[in-house]
Protein backbone atom coordinates (compact mmCIF):
# COMPACT_ATOMS: atom_id res chain seq x y z
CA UNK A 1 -12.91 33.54 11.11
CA UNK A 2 -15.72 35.62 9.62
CA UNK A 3 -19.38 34.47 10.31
CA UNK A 4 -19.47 33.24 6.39
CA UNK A 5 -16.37 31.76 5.30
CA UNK A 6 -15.10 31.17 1.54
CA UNK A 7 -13.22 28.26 2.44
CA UNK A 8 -12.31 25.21 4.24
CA UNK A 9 -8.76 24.14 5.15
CA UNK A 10 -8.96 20.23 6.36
CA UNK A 11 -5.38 18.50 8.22
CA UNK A 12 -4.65 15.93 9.79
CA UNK A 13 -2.47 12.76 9.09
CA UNK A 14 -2.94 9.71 6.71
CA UNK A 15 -6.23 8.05 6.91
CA UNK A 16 -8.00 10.00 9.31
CA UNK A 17 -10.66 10.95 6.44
CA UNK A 18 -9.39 14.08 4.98
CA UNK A 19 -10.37 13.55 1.57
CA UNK A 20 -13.46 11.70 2.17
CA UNK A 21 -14.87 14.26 3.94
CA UNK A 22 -13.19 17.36 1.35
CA UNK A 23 -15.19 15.31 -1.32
CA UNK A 24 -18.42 14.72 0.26
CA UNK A 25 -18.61 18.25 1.12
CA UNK A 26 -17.12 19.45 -2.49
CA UNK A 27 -20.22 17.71 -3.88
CA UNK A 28 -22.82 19.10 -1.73
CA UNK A 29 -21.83 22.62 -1.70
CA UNK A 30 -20.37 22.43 -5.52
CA UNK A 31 -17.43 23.73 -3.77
CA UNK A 32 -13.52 23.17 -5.33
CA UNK A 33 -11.94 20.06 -3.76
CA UNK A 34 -8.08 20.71 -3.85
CA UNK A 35 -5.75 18.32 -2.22
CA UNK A 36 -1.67 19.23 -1.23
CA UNK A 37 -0.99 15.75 -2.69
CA UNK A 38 -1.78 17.35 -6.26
CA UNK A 39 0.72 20.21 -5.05
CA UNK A 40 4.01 17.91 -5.05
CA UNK A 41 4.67 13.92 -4.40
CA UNK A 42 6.14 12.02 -1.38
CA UNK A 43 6.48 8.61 -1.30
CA UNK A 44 2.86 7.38 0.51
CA UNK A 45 1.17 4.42 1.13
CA UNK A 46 3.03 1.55 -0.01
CA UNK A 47 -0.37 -0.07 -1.30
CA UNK A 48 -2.49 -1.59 -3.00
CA UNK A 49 0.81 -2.13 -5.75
CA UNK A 50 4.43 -2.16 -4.14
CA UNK A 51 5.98 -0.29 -6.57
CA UNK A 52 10.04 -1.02 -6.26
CA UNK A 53 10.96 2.50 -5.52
CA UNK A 54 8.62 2.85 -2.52
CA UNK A 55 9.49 -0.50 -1.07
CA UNK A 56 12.93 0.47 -1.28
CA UNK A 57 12.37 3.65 0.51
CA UNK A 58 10.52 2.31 3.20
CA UNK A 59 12.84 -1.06 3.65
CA UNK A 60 15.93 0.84 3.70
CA UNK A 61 15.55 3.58 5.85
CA UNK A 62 14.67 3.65 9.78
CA UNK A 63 11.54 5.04 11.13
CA UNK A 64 13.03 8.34 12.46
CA UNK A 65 14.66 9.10 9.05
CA UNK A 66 11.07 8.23 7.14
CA UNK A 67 9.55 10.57 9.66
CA UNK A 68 12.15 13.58 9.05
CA UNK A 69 11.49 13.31 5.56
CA UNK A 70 8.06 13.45 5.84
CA UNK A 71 8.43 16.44 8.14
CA UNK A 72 11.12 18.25 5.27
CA UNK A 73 8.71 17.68 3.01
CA UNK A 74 5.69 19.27 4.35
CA UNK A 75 8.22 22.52 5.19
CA UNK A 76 9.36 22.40 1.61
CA UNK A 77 6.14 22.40 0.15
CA UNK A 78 4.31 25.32 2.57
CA UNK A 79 5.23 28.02 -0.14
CA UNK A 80 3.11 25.77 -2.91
CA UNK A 81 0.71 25.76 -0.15
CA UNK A 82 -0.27 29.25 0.83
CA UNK A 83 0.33 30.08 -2.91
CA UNK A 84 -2.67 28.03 -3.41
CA UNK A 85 -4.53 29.20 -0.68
CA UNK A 86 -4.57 32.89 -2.30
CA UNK A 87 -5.13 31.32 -5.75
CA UNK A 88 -8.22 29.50 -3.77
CA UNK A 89 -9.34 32.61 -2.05
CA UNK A 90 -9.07 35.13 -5.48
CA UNK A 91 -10.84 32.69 -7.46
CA UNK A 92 -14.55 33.26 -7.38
CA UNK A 93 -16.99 30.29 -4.99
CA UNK A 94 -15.83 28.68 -2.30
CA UNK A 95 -13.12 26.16 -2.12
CA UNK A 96 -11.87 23.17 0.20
CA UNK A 97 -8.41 22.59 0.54
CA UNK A 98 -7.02 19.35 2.62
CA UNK A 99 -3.98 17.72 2.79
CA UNK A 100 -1.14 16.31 5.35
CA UNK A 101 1.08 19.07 4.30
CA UNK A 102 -1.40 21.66 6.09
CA UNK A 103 -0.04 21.18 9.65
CA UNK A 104 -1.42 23.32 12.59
CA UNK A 105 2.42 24.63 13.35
CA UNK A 106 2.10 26.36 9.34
CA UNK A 107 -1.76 27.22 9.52
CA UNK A 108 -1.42 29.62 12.09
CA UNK A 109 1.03 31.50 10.01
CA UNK A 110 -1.75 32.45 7.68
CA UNK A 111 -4.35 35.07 7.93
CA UNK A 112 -7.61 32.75 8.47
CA UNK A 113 -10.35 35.50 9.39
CA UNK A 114 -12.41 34.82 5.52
CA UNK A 115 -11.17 30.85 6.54
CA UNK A 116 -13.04 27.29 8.42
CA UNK A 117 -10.34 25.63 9.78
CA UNK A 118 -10.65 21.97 11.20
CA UNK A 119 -8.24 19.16 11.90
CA UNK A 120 -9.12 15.24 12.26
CA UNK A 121 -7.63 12.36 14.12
CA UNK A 122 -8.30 9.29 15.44
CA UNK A 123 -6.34 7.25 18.45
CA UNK A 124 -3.74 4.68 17.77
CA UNK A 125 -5.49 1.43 17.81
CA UNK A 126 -8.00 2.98 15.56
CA UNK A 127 -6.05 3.98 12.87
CA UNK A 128 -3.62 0.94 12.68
CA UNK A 129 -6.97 -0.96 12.28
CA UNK A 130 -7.86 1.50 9.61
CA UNK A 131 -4.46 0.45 7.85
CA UNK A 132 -3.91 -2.75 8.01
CA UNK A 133 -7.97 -3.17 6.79
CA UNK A 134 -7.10 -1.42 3.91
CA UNK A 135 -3.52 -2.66 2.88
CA UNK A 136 -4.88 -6.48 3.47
CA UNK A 137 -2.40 -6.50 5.69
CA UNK A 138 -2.84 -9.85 6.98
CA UNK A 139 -2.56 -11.55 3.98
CA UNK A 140 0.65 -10.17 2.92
CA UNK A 141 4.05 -11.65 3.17
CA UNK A 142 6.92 -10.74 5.61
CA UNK A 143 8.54 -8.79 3.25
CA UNK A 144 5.15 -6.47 2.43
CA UNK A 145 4.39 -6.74 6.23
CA UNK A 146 7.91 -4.63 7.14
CA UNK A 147 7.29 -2.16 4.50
CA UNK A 148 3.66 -1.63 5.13
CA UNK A 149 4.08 -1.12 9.08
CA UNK A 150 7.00 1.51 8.41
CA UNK A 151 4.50 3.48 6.34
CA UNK A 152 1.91 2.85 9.27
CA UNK A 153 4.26 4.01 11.98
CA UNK A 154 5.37 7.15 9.93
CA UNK A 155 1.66 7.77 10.20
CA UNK A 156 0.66 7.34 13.54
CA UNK A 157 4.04 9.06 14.57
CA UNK A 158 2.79 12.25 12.44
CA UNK A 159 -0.90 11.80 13.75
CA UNK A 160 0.43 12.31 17.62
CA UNK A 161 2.52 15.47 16.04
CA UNK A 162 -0.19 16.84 14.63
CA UNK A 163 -2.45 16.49 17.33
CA UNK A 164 -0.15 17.75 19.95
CA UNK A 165 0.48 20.99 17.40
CA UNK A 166 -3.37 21.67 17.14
CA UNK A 167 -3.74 21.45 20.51
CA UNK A 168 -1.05 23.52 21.27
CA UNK A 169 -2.09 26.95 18.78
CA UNK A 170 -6.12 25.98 19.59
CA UNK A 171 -7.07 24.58 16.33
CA UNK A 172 -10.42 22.53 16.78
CA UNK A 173 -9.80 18.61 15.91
CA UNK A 174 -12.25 16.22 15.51
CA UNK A 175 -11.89 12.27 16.45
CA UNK A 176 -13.32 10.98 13.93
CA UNK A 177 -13.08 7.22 15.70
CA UNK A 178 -16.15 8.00 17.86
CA UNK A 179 -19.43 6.71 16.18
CA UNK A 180 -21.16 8.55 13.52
CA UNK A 181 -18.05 11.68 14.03
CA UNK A 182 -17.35 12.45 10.42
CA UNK A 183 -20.93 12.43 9.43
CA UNK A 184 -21.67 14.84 12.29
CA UNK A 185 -19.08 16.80 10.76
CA UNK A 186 -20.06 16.52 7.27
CA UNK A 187 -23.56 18.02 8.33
CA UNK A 188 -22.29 20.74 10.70
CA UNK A 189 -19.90 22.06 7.66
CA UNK A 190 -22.26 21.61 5.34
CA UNK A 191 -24.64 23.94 7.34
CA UNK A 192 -22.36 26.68 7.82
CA UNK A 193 -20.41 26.44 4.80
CA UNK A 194 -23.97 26.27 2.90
CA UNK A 195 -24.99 29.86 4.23
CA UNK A 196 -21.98 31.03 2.64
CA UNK A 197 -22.56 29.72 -0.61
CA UNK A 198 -25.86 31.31 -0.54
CA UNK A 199 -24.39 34.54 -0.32
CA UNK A 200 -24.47 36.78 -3.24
């Protein structure tokens, strides 16, 4: 990475705070804010509406077959991915890109020396927590309750992959279950990414 980078490529798994923290930073630098999700569509959370199609797919299938999906699809949709990454970095200001699909296995693959790369996660317990707060888990029925803990392991599953890829190519991650983590992060990026937007 050079010392002033023109972008910021954000990964990890569901509901570690990707896009919460893309945004936040998007306004403060009046950086772009691009996520893969916009790139192509995979069925996701199964909340706050159970739409028919995505219970289906999560009530029919087992967890290892949800996962390989998942997996397919982030391979399938790299090319869309570094596509947009040159798009990003030809356009003129500085950009953030996050997304699921930008796992640490495909990242390395890509010349990163004008790029900020960081990855978040958070353990287990945490981000179950994180879920089930969210989904109201507790005060769905049994049927909502199957499908919405298929989606959660698919996403704990991938957050373990991901965090055992990073780890293994040296990409920085940040837990972002210890207190006050993201907006630690939030400040740190915005202070180097800032001195880069200054630039003429």
């Amino acid at each position: 990475m050079t010392q002033h980078p023109s972008g910021l490529l954000i990964f990890g798994s569901s509901y570690v705070g990707k896009s919460t923290l893309a945004e936040r930073l998007g306004r403060a630098l009046a950086w772009r804010v691009v996520s893969s999700d916009s790139l192509a569509r995979h069925p996701g959370r199964p909340w706050p509406e159970v739409r028919a199609p995505v219970a289906e797919y999560y009530s029919r299938l087992t967890d290892d077959t949800i996962y390989w999906f998942l997996r397919t699809h982030h391979e399938n949709m790299w090319p869309l991915v570094g596509q947009k990454i040159d798009a990003e970095r030809g356009a003129k200001g500085g950009f953030v890109l996050e997304g699921s699909a930008l796992r640490p296995e495909y990242i390395v693959t890509v010349d990163c020396s004008d790029l900020l790369v960081v990855g978040l996660h958070a353990d287990r317990d945490f981000l179950q927590e994180r879920m089930r707060s969210e989904s109201l888990y507790r005060h769905q029925d049994d049927r909502n309750k199957v499908i919405f803990d298929k989606f959660i392991e698919r996403s704990l599953r991938d957050n373990a992959a991901v965090c055992d890829a990073a780890n293994r190519y040296g990409l920085r991650l940040v837990n972002v279950a210890a207190v006050g983590a993201h907006d630690r992060l939030f400040e740190e990026l915005c202070v180097v990414l800032g001195s880069s937007s200054s630039l003429p």
